[in-house]
C-alpha atoms as a PDB file:
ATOM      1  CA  UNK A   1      71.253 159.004 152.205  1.00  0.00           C
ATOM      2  CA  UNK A   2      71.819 155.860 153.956  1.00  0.00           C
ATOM      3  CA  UNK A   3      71.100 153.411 150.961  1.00  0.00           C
ATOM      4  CA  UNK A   4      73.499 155.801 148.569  1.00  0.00           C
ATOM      5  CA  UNK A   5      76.136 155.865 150.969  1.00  0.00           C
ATOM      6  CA  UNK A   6      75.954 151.376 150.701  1.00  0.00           C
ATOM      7  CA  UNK A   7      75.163 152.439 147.047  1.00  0.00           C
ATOM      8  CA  UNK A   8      78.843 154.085 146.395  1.00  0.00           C
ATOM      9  CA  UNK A   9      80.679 152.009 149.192  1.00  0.00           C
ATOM     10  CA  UNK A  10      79.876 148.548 147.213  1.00  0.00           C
ATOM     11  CA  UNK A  11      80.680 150.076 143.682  1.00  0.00           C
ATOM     12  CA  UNK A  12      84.302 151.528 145.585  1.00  0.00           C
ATOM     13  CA  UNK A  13      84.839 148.034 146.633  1.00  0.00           C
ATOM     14  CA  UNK A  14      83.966 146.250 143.053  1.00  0.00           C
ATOM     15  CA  UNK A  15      86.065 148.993 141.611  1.00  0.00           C
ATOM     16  CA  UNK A  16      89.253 148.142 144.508  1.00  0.00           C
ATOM     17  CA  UNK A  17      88.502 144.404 143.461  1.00  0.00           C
ATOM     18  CA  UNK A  18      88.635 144.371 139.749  1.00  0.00           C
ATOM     19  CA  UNK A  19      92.206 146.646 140.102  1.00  0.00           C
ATOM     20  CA  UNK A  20      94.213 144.578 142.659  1.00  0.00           C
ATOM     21  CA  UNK A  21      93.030 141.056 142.470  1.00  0.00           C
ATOM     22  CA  UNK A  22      95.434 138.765 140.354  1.00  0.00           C
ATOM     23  CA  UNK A  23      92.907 138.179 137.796  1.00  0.00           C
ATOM     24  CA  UNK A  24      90.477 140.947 137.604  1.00  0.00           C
ATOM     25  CA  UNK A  25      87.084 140.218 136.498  1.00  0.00           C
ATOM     26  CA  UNK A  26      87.966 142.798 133.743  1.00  0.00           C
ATOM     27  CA  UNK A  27      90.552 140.008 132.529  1.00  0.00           C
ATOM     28  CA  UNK A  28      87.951 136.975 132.726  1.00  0.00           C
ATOM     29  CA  UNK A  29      85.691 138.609 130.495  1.00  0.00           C
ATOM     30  CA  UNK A  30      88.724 139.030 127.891  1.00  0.00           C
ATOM     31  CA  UNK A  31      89.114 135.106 127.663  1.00  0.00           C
ATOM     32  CA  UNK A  32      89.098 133.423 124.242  1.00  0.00           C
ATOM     33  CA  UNK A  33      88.795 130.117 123.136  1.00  0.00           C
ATOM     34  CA  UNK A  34      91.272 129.781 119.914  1.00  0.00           C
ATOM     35  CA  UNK A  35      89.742 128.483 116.677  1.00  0.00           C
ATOM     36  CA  UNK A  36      93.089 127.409 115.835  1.00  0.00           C
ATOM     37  CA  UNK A  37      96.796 126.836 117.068  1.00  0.00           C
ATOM     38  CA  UNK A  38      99.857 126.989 114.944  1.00  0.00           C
ATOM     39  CA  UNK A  39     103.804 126.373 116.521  1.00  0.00           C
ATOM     40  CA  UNK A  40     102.116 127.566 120.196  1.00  0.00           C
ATOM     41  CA  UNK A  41     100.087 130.399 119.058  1.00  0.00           C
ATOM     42  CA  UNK A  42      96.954 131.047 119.292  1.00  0.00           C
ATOM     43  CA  UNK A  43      94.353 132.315 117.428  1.00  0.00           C
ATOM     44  CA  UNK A  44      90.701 133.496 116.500  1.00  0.00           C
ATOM     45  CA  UNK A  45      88.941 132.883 113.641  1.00  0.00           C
ATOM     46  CA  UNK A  46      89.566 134.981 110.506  1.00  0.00           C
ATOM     47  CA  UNK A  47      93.029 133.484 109.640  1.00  0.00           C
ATOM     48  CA  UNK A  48      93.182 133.253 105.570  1.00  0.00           C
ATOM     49  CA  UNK A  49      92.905 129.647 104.502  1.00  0.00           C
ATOM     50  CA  UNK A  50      94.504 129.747 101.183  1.00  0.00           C
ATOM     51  CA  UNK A  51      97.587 130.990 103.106  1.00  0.00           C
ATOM     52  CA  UNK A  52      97.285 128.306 105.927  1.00  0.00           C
ATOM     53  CA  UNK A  53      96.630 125.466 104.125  1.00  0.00           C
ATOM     54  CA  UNK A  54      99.974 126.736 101.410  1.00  0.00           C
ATOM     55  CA  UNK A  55     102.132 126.101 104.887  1.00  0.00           C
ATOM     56  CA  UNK A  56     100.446 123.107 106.463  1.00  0.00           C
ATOM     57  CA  UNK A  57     102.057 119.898 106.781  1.00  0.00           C
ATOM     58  CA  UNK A  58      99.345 118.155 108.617  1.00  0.00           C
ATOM     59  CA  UNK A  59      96.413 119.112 110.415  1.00  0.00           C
ATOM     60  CA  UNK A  60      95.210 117.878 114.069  1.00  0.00           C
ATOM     61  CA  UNK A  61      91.886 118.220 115.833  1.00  0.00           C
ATOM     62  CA  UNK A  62      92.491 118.985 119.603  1.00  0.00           C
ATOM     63  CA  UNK A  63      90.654 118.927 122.561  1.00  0.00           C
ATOM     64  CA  UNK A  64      90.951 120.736 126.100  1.00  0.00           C
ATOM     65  CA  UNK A  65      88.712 117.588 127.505  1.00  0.00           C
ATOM     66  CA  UNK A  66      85.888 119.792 128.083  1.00  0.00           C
ATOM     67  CA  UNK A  67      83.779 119.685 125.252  1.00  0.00           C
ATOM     68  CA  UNK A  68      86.034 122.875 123.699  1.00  0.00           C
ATOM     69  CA  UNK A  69      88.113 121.926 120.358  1.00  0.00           C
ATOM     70  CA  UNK A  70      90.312 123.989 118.175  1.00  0.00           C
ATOM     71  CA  UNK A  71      92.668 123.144 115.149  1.00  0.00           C
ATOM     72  CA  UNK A  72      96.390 122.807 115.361  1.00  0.00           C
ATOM     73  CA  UNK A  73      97.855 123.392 111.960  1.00  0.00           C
ATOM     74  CA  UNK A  74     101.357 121.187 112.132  1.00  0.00           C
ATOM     75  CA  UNK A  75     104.193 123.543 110.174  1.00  0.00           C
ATOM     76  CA  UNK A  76     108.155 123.698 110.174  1.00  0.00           C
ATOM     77  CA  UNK A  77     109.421 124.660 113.560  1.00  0.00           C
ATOM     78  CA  UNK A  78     111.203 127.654 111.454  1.00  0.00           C
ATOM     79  CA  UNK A  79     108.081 128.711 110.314  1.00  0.00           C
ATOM     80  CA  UNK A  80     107.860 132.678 111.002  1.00  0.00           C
ATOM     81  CA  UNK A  81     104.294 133.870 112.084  1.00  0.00           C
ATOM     82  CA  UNK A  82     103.187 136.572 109.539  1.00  0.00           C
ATOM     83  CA  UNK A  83     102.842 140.219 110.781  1.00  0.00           C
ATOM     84  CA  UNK A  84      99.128 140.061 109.119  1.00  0.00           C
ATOM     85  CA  UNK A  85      98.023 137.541 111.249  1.00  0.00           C
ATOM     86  CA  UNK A  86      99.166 139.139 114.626  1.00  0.00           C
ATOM     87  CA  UNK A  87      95.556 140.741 114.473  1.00  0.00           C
ATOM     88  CA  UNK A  88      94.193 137.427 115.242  1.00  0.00           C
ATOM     89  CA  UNK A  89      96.158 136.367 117.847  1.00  0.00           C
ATOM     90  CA  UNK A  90      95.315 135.870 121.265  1.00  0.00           C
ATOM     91  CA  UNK A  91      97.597 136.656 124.155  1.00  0.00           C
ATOM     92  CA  UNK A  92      98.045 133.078 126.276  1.00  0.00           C
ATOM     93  CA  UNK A  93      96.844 134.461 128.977  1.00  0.00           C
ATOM     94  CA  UNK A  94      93.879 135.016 127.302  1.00  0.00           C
ATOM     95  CA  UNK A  95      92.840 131.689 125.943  1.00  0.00           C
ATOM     96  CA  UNK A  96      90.523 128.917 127.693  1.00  0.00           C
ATOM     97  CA  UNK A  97      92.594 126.419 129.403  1.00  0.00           C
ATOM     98  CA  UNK A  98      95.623 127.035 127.228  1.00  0.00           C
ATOM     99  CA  UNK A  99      97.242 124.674 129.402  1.00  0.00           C
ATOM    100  CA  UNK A 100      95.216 122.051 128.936  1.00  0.00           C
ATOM    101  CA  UNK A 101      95.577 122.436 124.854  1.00  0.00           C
ATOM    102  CA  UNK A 102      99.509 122.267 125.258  1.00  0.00           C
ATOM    103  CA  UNK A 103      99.238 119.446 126.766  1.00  0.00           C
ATOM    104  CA  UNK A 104      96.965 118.059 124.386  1.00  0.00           C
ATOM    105  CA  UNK A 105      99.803 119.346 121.371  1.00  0.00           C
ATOM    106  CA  UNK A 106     102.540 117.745 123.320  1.00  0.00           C
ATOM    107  CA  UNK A 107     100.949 114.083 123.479  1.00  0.00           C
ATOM    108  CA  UNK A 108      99.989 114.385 119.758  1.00  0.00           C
ATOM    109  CA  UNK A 109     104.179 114.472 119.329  1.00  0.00           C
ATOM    110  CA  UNK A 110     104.899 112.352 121.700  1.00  0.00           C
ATOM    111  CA  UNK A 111     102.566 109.808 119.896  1.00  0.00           C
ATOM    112  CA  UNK A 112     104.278 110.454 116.506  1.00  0.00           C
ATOM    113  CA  UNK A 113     107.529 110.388 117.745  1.00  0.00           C
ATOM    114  CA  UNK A 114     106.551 106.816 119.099  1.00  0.00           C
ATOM    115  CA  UNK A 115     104.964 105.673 116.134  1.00  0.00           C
ATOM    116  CA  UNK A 116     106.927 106.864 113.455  1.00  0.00           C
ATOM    117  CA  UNK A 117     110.923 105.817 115.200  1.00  0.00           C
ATOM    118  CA  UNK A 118     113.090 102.994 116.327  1.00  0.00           C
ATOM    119  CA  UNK A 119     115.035 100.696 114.112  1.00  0.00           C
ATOM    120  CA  UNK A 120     113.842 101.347 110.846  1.00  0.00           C
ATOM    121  CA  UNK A 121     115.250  97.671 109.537  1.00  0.00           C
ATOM    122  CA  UNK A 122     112.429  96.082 112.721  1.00  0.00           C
ATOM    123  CA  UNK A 123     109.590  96.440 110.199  1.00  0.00           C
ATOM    124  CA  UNK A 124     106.039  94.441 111.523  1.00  0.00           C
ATOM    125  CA  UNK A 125     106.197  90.861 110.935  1.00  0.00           C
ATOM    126  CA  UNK A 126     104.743  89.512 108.404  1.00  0.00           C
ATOM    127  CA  UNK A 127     101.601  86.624 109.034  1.00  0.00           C
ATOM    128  CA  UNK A 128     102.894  83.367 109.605  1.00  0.00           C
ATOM    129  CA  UNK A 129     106.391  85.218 110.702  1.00  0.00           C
ATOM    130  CA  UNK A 130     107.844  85.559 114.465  1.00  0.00           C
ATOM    131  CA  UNK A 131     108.163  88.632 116.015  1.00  0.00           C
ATOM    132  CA  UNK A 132     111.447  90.347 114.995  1.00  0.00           C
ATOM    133  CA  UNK A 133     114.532  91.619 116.853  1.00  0.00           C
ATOM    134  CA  UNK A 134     114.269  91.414 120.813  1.00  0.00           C
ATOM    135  CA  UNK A 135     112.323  93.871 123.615  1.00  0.00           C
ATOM    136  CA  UNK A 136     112.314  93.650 127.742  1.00  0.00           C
ATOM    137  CA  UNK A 137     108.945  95.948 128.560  1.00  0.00           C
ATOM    138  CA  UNK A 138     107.627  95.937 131.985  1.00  0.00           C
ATOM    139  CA  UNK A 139     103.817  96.310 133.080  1.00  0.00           C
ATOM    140  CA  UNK A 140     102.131  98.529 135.101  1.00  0.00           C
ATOM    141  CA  UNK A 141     102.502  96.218 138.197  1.00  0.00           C
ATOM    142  CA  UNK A 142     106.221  95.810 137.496  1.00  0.00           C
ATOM    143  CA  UNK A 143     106.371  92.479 135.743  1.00  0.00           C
ATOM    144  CA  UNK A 144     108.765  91.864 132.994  1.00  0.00           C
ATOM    145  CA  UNK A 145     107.585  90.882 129.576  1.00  0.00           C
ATOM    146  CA  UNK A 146     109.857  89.616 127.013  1.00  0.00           C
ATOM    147  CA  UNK A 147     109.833  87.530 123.553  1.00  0.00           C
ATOM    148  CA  UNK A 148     109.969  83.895 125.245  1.00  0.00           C
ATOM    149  CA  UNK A 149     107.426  85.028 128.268  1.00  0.00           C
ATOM    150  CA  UNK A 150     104.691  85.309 125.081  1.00  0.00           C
ATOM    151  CA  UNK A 151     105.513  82.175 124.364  1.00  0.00           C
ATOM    152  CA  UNK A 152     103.133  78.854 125.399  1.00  0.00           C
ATOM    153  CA  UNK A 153      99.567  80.718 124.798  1.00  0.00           C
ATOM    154  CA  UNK A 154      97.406  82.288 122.605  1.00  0.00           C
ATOM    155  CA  UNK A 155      98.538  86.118 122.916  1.00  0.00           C
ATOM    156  CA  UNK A 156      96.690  89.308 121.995  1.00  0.00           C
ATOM    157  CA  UNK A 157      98.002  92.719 122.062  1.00  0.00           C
ATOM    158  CA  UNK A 158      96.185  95.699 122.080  1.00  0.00           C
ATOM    159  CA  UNK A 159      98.114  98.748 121.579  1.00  0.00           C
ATOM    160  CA  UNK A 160      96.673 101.928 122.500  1.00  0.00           C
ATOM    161  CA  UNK A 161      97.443 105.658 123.692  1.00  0.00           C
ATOM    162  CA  UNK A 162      95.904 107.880 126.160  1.00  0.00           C
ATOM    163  CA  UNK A 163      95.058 110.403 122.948  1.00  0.00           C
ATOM    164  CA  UNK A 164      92.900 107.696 121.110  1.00  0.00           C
ATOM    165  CA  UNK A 165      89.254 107.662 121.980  1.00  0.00           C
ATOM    166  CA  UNK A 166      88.337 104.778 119.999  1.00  0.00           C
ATOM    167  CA  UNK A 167      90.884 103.017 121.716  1.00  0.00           C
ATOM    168  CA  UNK A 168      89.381 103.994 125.365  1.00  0.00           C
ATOM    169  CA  UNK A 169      85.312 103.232 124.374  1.00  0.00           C
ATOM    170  CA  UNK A 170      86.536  99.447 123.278  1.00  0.00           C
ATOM    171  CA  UNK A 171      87.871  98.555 126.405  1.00  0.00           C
ATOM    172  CA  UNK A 172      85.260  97.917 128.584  1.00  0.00           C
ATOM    173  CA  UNK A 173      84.124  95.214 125.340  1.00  0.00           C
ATOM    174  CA  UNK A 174      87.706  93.955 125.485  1.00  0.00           C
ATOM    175  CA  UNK A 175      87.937  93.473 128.949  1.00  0.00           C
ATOM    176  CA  UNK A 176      85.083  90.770 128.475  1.00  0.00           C
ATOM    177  CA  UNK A 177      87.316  88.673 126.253  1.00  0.00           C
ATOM    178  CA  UNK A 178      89.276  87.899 129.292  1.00  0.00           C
ATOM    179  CA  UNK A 179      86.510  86.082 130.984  1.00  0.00           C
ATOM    180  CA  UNK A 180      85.234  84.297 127.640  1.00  0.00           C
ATOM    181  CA  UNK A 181      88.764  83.380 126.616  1.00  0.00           C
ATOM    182  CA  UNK A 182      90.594  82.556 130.002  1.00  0.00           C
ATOM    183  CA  UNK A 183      93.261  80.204 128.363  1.00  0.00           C
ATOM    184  CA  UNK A 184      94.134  83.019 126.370  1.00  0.00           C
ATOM    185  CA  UNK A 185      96.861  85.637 127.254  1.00  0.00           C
ATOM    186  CA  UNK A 186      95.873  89.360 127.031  1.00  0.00           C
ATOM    187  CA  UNK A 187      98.265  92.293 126.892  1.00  0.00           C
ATOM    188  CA  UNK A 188      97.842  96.513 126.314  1.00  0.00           C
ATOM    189  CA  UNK A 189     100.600  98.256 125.131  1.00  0.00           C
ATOM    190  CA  UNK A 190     101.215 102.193 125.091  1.00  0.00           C
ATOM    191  CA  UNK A 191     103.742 104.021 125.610  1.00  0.00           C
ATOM    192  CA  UNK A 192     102.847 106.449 128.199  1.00  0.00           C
ATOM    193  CA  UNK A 193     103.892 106.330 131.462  1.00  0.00           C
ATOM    194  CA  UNK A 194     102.568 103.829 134.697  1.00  0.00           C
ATOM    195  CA  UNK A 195     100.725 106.524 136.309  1.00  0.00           C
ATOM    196  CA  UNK A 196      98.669 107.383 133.063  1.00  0.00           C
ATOM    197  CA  UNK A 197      97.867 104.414 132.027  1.00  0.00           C
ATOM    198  CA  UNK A 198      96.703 103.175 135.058  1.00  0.00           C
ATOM    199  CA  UNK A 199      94.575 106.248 135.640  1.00  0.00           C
ATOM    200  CA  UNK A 200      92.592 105.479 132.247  1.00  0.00           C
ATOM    201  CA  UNK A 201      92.741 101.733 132.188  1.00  0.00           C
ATOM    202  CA  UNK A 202      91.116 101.878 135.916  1.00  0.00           C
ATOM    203  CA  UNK A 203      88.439 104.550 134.851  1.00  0.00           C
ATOM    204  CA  UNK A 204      86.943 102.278 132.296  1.00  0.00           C
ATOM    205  CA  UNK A 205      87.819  99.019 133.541  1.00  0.00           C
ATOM    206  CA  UNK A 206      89.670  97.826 131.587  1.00  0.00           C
ATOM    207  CA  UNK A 207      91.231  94.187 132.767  1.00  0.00           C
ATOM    208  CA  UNK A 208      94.507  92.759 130.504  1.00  0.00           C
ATOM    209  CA  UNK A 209      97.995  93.060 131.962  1.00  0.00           C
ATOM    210  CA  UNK A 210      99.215  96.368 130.405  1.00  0.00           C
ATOM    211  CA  UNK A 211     102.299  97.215 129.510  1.00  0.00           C
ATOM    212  CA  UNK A 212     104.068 100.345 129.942  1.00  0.00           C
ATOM    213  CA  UNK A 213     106.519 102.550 128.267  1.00  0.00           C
ATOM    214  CA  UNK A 214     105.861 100.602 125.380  1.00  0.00           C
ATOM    215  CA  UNK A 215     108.914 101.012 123.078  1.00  0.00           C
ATOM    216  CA  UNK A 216     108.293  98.040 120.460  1.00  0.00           C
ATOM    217  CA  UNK A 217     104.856  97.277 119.523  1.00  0.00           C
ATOM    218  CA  UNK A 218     103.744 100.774 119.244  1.00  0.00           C
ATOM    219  CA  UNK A 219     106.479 101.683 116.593  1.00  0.00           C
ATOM    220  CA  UNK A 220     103.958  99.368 114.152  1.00  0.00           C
ATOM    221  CA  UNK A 221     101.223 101.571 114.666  1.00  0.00           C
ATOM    222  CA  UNK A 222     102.869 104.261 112.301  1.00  0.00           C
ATOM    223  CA  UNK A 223     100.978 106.055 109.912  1.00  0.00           C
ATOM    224  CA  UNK A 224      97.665 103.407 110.200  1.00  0.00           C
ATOM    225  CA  UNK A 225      96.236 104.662 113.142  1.00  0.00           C
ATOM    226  CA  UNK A 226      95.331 103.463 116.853  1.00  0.00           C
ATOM    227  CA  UNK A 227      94.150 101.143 118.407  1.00  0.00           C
ATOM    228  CA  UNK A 228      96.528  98.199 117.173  1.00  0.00           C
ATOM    229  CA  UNK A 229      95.461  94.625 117.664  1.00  0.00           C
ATOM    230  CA  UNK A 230      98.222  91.503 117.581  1.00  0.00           C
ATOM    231  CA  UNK A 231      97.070  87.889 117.587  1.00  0.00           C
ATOM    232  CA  UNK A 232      99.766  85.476 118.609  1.00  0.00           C
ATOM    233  CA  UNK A 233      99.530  81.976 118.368  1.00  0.00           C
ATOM    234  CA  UNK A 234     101.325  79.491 121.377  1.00  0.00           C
ATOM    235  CA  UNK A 235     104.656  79.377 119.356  1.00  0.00           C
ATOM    236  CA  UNK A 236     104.997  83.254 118.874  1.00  0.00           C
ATOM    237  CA  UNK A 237     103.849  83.365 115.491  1.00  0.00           C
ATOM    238  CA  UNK A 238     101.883  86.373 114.309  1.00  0.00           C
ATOM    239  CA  UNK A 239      98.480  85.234 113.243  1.00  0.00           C
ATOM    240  CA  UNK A 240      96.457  88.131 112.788  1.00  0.00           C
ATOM    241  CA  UNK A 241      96.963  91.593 112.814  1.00  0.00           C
ATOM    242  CA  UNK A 242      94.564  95.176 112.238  1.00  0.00           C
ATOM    243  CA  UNK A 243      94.762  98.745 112.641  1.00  0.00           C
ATOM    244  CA  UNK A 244      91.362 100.559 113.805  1.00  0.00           C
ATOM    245  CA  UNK A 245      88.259  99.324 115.880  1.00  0.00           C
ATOM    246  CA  UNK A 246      84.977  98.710 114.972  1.00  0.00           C
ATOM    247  CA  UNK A 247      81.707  95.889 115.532  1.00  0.00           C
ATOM    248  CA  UNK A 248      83.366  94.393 112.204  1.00  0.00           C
ATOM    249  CA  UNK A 249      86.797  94.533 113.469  1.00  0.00           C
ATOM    250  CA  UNK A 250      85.823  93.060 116.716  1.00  0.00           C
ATOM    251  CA  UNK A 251      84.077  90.294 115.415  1.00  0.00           C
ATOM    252  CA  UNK A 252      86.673  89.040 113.043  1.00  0.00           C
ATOM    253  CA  UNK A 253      89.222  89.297 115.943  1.00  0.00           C
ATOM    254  CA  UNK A 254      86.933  86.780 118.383  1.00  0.00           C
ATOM    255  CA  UNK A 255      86.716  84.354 115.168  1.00  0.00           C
ATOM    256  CA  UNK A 256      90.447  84.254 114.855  1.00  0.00           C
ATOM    257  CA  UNK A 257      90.751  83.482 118.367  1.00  0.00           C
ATOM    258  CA  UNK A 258      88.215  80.936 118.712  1.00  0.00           C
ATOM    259  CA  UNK A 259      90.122  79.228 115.967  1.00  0.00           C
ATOM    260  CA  UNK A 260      92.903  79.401 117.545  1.00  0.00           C
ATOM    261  CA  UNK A 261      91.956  77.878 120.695  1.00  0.00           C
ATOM    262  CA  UNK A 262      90.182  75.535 119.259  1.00  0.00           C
ATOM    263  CA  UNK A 263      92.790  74.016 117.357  1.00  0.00           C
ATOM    264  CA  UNK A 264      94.874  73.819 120.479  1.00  0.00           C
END
């Protein structure tokens, strides 16, 4: 009698905390994680992909950072979610760190809004060219950066985003440049905020003077993809300039500065 008694008491009590408790075990066990995300909704798999790929303008692999992924398909911002597909949606509330894939969604458009604006008639320079037009950024440590301060040395310029993981597993390599090249000047551009870059640049060590709220060099990323390396020569000159990363890449971008300083 005793041990049925403890027996009903405890199931009472799971019962009393699955009911009242602001998210009820009941509710844990209805978590999804979406297979794919279209203008902030979320959904399974099962979606028809003749129909999704008809009203796709792009397509964008995101990540909630652990290891979970799902698809955002990138439409018109009028676009009207079909009453068919409301059987695959999941309620927000439901999904695995749907926070953490907003967030995700908002940086992708805050990157393309960086790369793909500003003055359309400020195109990249051209090698052998100066840099165009004018620019006052400011780094992470509150120094000021403008065209004449890149004048007098060698310059590189990495430009990079938070978003990029290509761009984050190069920079422990890069930060070694600094010590084999110390005549040379080395700059990161992005144009995320103090507090983020500083957060990633710290994590992995990463040693150049970086540059903040980058509004000038990261508008030449556009459609090419990140990272973004710029070689300037003492004079301001551009002398070398590639989109991606890579051994290859790498390499070619050490011979262009040991050139460089060598003919100095």
């Amino acid at each position: 009698m005793k041990y049925s008694f403890f027996k009903t008491a405890f199931a009472s009590l799971l019962l009393l905390l699955m009911l009242f408790t602001p998210k009820t075990w009941a509710q844990e066990a209805q978590k999804q994680m979406p297979a794919i995300i279209i203008n902030g909704h979320f959904f399974k798999q099962g979606l028809p992909i003749q129909e999704i790929f008809s009203i796709q303008k792009g397509m964008q692999h995101l990540s909630d950072g652990e290891k979970h992924s799902a698809l955002r398909v990138l439409v018109s911002a009028d676009f009207v979610i079909p009453e068919a597909w409301k059987k695959y949606e999941i309620a927000r509330e439901n999904v695995v760190n749907a926070d953490k894939f907003e967030a995700a969604s908002h940086l992708f458009d805050e990157m393309e809004a960086a790369t793909h604006s500003g003055d359309k008639q400020l195109k990249a320079p051209e090698i052998g060219q100066k840099l165009p037009g004018t620019f006052m950024l400011h780094d992470i440590d509150g120094g000021t950066w403008t065209q004449d301060s890149l004048r007098g040395r060698v310059t590189v310029v990495n430009v990079w985003y938070s978003g990029c993981g290509p761009c984050r597993k190069e920079m422990p390599e890069l930060s070694t440049w600094k010590e084999r090249f110390p005549q040379v000047r080395f700059l990161s551009a992005d144009f995320e905020t103090p507090e983020k870059i500083r957060q990633i640049t710290e994590k992995q060590g990463f040693n150049w003077t970086h540059l903040a709220r980058d509004n000038y060099f990261t508008k030449w990323v556009g459609s090419e993809g990140y990272p973004l390396t710029l070689i300037l020569s003492a004079d301001g000159t551009l002398q070398y300039m590639v989109h991606g990363t890579n051994e290859t890449i790498r390499k070619a971008l050490i011979l262009q500065l040991e050139k460089l300083v060598s003919e100095k």
